[in-house]
Protein backbone atom coordinates (compact mmCIF):
# COMPACT_ATOMS: atom_id res chain seq x y z
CA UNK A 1 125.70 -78.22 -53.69
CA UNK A 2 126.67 -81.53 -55.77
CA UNK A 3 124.85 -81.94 -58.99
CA UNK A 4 125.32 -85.47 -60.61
CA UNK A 5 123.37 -86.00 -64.14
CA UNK A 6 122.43 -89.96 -64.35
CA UNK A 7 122.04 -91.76 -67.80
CA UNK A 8 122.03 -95.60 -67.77
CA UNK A 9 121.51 -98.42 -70.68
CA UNK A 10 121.74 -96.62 -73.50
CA UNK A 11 122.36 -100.08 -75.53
CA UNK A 12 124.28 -98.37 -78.62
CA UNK A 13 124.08 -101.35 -80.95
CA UNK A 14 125.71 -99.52 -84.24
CA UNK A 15 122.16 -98.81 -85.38
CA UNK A 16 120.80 -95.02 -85.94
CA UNK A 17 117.84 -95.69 -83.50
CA UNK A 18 119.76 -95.90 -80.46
CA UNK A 19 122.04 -93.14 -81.73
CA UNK A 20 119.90 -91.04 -81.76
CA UNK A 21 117.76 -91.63 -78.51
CA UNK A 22 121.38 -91.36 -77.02
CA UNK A 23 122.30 -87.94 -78.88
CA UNK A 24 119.02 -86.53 -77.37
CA UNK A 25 119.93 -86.77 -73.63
CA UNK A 26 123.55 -85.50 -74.74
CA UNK A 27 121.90 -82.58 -76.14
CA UNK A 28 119.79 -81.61 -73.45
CA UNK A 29 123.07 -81.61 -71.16
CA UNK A 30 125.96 -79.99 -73.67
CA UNK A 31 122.86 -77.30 -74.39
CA UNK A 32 122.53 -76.53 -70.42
CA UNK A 33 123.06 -72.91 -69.73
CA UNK A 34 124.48 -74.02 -66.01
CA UNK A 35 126.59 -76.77 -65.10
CA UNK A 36 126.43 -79.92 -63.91
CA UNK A 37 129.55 -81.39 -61.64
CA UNK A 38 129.77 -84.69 -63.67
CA UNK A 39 127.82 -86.99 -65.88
CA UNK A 40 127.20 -90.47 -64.39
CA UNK A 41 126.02 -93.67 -66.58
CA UNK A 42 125.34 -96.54 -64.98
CA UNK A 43 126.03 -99.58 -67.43
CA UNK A 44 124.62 -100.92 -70.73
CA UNK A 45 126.45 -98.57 -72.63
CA UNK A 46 126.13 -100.96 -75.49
CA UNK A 47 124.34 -103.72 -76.05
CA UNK A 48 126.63 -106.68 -77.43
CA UNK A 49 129.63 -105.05 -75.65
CA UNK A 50 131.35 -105.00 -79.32
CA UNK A 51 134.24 -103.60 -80.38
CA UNK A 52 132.66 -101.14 -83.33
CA UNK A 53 129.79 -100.91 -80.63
CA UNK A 54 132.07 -99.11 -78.41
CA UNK A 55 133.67 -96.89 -81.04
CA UNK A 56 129.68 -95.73 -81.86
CA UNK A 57 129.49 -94.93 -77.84
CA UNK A 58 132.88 -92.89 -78.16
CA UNK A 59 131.60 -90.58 -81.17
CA UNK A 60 128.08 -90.03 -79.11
CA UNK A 61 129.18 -89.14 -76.24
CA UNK A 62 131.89 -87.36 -77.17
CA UNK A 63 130.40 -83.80 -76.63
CA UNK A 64 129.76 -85.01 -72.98
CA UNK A 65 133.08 -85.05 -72.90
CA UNK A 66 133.97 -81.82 -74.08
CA UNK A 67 131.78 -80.27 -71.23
CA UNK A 68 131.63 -81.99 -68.44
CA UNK A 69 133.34 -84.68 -66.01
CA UNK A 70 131.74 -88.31 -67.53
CA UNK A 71 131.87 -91.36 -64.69
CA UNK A 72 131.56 -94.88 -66.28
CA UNK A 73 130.51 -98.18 -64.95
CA UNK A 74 129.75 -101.84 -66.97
CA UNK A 75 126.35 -103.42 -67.39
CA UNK A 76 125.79 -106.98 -68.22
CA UNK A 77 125.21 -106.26 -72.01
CA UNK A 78 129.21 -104.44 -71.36
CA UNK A 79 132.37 -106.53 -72.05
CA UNK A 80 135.47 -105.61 -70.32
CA UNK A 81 138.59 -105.99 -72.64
CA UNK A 82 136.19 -104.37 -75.40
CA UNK A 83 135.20 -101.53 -72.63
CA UNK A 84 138.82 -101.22 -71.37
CA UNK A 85 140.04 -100.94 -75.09
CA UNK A 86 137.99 -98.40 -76.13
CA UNK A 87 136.45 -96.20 -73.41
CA UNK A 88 139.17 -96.28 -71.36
CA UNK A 89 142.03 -96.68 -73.47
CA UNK A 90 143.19 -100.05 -72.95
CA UNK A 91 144.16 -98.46 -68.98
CA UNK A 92 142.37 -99.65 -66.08
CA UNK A 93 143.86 -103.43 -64.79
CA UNK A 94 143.97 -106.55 -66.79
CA UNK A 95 141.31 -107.23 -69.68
CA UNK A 96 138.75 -109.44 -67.65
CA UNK A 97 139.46 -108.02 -64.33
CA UNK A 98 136.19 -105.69 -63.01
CA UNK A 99 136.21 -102.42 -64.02
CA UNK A 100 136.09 -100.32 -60.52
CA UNK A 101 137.01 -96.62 -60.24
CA UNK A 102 136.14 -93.65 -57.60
CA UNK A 103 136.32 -90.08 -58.56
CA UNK A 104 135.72 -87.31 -55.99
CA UNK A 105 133.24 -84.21 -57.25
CA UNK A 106 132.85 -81.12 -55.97
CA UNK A 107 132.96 -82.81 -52.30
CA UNK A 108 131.27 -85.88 -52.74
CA UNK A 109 133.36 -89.53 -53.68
CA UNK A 110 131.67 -91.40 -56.62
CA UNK A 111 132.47 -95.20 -56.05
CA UNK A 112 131.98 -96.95 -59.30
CA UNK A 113 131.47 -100.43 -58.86
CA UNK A 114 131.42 -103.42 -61.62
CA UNK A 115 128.67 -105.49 -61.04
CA UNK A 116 128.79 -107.55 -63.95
CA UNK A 117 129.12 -111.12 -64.70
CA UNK A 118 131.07 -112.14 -67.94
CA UNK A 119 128.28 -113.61 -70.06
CA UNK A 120 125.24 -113.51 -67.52
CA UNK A 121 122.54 -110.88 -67.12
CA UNK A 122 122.34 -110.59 -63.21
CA UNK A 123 124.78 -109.55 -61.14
CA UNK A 124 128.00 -110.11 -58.64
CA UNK A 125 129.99 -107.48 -56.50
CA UNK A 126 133.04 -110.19 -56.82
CA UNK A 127 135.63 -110.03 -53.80
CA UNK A 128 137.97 -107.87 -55.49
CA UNK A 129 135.71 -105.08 -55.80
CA UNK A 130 134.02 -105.50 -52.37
CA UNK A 131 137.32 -105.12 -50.84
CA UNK A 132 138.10 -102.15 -53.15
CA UNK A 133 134.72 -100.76 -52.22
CA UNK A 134 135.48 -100.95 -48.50
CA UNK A 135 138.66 -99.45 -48.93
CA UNK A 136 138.21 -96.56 -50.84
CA UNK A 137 135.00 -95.56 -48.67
CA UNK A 138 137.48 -95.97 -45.61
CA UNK A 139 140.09 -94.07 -46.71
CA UNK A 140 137.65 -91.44 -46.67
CA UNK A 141 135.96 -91.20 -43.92
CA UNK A 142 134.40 -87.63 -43.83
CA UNK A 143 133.67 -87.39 -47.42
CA UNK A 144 129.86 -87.94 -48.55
CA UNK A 145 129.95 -90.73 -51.03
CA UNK A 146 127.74 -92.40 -53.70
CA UNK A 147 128.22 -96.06 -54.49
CA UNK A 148 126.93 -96.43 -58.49
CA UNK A 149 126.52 -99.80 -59.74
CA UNK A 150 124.69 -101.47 -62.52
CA UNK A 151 122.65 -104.33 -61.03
CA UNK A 152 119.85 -103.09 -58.14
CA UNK A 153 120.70 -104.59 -54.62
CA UNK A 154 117.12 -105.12 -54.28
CA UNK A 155 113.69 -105.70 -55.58
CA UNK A 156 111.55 -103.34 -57.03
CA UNK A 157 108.03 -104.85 -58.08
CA UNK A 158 109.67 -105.38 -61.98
CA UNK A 159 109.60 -109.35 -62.22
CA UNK A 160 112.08 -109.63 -65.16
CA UNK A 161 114.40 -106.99 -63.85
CA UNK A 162 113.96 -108.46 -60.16
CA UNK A 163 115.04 -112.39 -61.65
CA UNK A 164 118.60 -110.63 -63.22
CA UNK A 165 119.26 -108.31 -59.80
CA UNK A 166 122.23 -108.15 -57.82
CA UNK A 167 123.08 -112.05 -55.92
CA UNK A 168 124.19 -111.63 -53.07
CA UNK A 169 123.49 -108.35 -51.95
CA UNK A 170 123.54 -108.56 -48.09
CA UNK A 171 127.99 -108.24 -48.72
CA UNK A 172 127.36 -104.69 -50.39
CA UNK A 173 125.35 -103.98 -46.99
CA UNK A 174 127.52 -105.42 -44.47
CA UNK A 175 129.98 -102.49 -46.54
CA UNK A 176 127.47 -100.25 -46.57
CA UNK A 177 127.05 -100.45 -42.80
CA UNK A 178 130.58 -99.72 -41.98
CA UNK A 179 130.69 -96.48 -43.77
CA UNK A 180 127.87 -94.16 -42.78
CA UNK A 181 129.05 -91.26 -44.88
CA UNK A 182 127.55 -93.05 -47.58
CA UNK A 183 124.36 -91.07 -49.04
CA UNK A 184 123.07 -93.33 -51.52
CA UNK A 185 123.16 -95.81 -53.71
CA UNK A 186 122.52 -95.13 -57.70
CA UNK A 187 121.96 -97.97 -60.19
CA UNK A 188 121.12 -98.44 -63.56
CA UNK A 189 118.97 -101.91 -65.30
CA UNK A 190 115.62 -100.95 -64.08
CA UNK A 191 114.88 -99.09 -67.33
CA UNK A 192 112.45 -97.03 -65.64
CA UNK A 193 113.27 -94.14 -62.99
CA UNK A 194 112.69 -95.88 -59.44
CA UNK A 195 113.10 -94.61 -56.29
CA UNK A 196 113.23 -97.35 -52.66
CA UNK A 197 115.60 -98.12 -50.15
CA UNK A 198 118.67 -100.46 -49.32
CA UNK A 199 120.65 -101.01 -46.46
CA UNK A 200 119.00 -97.78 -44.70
CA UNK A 201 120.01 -95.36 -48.10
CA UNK A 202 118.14 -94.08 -50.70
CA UNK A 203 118.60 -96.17 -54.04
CA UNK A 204 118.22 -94.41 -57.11
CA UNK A 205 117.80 -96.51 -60.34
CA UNK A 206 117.64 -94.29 -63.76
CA UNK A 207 115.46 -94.22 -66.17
CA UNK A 208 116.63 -96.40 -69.46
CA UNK A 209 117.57 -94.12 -72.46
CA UNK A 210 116.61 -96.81 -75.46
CA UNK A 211 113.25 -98.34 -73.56
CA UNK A 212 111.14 -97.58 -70.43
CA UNK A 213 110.45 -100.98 -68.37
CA UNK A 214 106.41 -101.59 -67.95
CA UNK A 215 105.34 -102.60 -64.70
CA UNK A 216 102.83 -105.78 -64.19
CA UNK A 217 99.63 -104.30 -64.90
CA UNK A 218 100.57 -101.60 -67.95
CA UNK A 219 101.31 -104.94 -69.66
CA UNK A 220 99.09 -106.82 -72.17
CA UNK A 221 99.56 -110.76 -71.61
CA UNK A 222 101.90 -110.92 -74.63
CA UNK A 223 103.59 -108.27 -74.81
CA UNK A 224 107.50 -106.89 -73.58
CA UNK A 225 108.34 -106.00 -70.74
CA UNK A 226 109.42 -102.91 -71.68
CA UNK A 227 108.49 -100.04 -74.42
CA UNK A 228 110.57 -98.31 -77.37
CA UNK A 229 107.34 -95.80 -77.08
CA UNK A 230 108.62 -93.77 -73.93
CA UNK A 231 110.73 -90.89 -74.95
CA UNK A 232 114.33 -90.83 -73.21
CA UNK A 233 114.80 -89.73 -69.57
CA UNK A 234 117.57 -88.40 -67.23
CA UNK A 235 117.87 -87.81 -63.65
CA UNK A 236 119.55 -85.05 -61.88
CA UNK A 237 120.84 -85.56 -58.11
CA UNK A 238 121.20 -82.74 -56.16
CA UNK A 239 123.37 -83.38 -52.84
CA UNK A 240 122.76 -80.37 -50.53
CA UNK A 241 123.69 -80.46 -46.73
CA UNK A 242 123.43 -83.91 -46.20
CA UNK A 243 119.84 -84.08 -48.45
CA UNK A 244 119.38 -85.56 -51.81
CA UNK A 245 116.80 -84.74 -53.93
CA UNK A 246 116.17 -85.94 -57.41
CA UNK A 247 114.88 -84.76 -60.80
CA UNK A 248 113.88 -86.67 -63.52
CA UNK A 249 113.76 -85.19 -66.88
CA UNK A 250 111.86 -85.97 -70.44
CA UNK A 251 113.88 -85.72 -73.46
């Protein structure tokens, strides 16, 4: 059994409110009397992708650290050289280059992809980390492997999230395709926990720790399209015998 926790867009911003939304999902993990295998948070970690933004991330999630195995990708509120220089201490490739990295768990190979665009809000698997992506899945073969990414590869009924998706998803298929050991794919953006399909594999998106995205009709005609209301959520992903099933927590 693989057990993957799943945070995405926390949007530290250097204020206490998103602290401490933040602080409440890394409670309810550090407190666990079992284990989890790792900790995976899917972009948006910040949300001007700031230097004393990232700093704030470091001291919050710092107990995460202290427990258990944390996986990283960017969102599009991220910035790489500001990313690389703090989270990741200044390692990982040149400043602007995308910020890819795969870590195997407990059995499985986490594929971390960077699917964002310097200064846009929607979404690019740029050649460089397509043909890392294909790689790394085919080097190997008989592992079971989950390809996390910020930016959804498809729809999913949420018409602002849907206009700042992933372009040009069919290459991330075509990938897909090729590499059948692949068991899903888990994304972040979506702000809500959503559950469909792409390229014949379950896609995952977690639920947003600062807001929960409203769908069409729980929306008044002028209001956001998403709600500081909704207390934070996580997901767990269980991988058991070639089945994954998922649990979505309160906090």
């Amino acid at each position: 059994m693989t057990v993957l926790a799943h945070l995405s867009d926390l949007h530290l911003d250097g204020t206490a409110h998103s602290a401490e939304r933040t602080r409440r999902a890394v409670a309810r993990l550090t407190e666990l009397p079992g284990a989890v295998d790792a900790v995976l948070i899917t972009g948006d970690i910040v949300d001007r992708g700031t230097v004393a933004e990232y700093h704030q991330a470091r001291e919050v999630l710092a107990p995460l650290y202290e427990r258990h195995q944390v996986l990283l990708c960017p969102g599009n509120h991220d910035s790489r050289p500001e990313y690389r220089q703090v989270l990741l201490g200044g390692g990982g490739g040149t400043a602007t280059a995308p910020v890819n990295e795969a870590r195997d768990i407990a059995g499985v190979r986490v594929l971390m992809c960077d699917s964002s665009i310097p200064g846009r809000a929607e979404g690019l698997l740029e050649p460089e980390t397509l043909d890392w992506l294909d790689e790394s899945l085919a080097a190997a073969p008989d592992r079971p492997a989950f390809v996390a990414l910020h930016h959804p590869p498809t729809t999913l009924g949420l018409p602002y999230i849907d206009r700042i998706g992933l372009r040009e998803p069919d290459a991330l298929a075509k990938i897909l395709d090729r590499h059948p050991q692949v068991a899903a794919v888990l994304c972040g953006h979506a702000h809500t926990p959503t559950t469909t399909s792409f390229a014949d594999r379950p896609l995952l998106c977690a639920p947003g720790i600062i807001s929960t995205a409203l769908l069409p009709w729980e929306q008044h005609p002028a209001s956001s399209w998403k709600t500081h209301e909704a207390p934070p959520m996580l997901t767990f992903h269980v991988y058991e015998d070639g089945r994954l099933t998922s649990h979505v927590r309160v906090v």
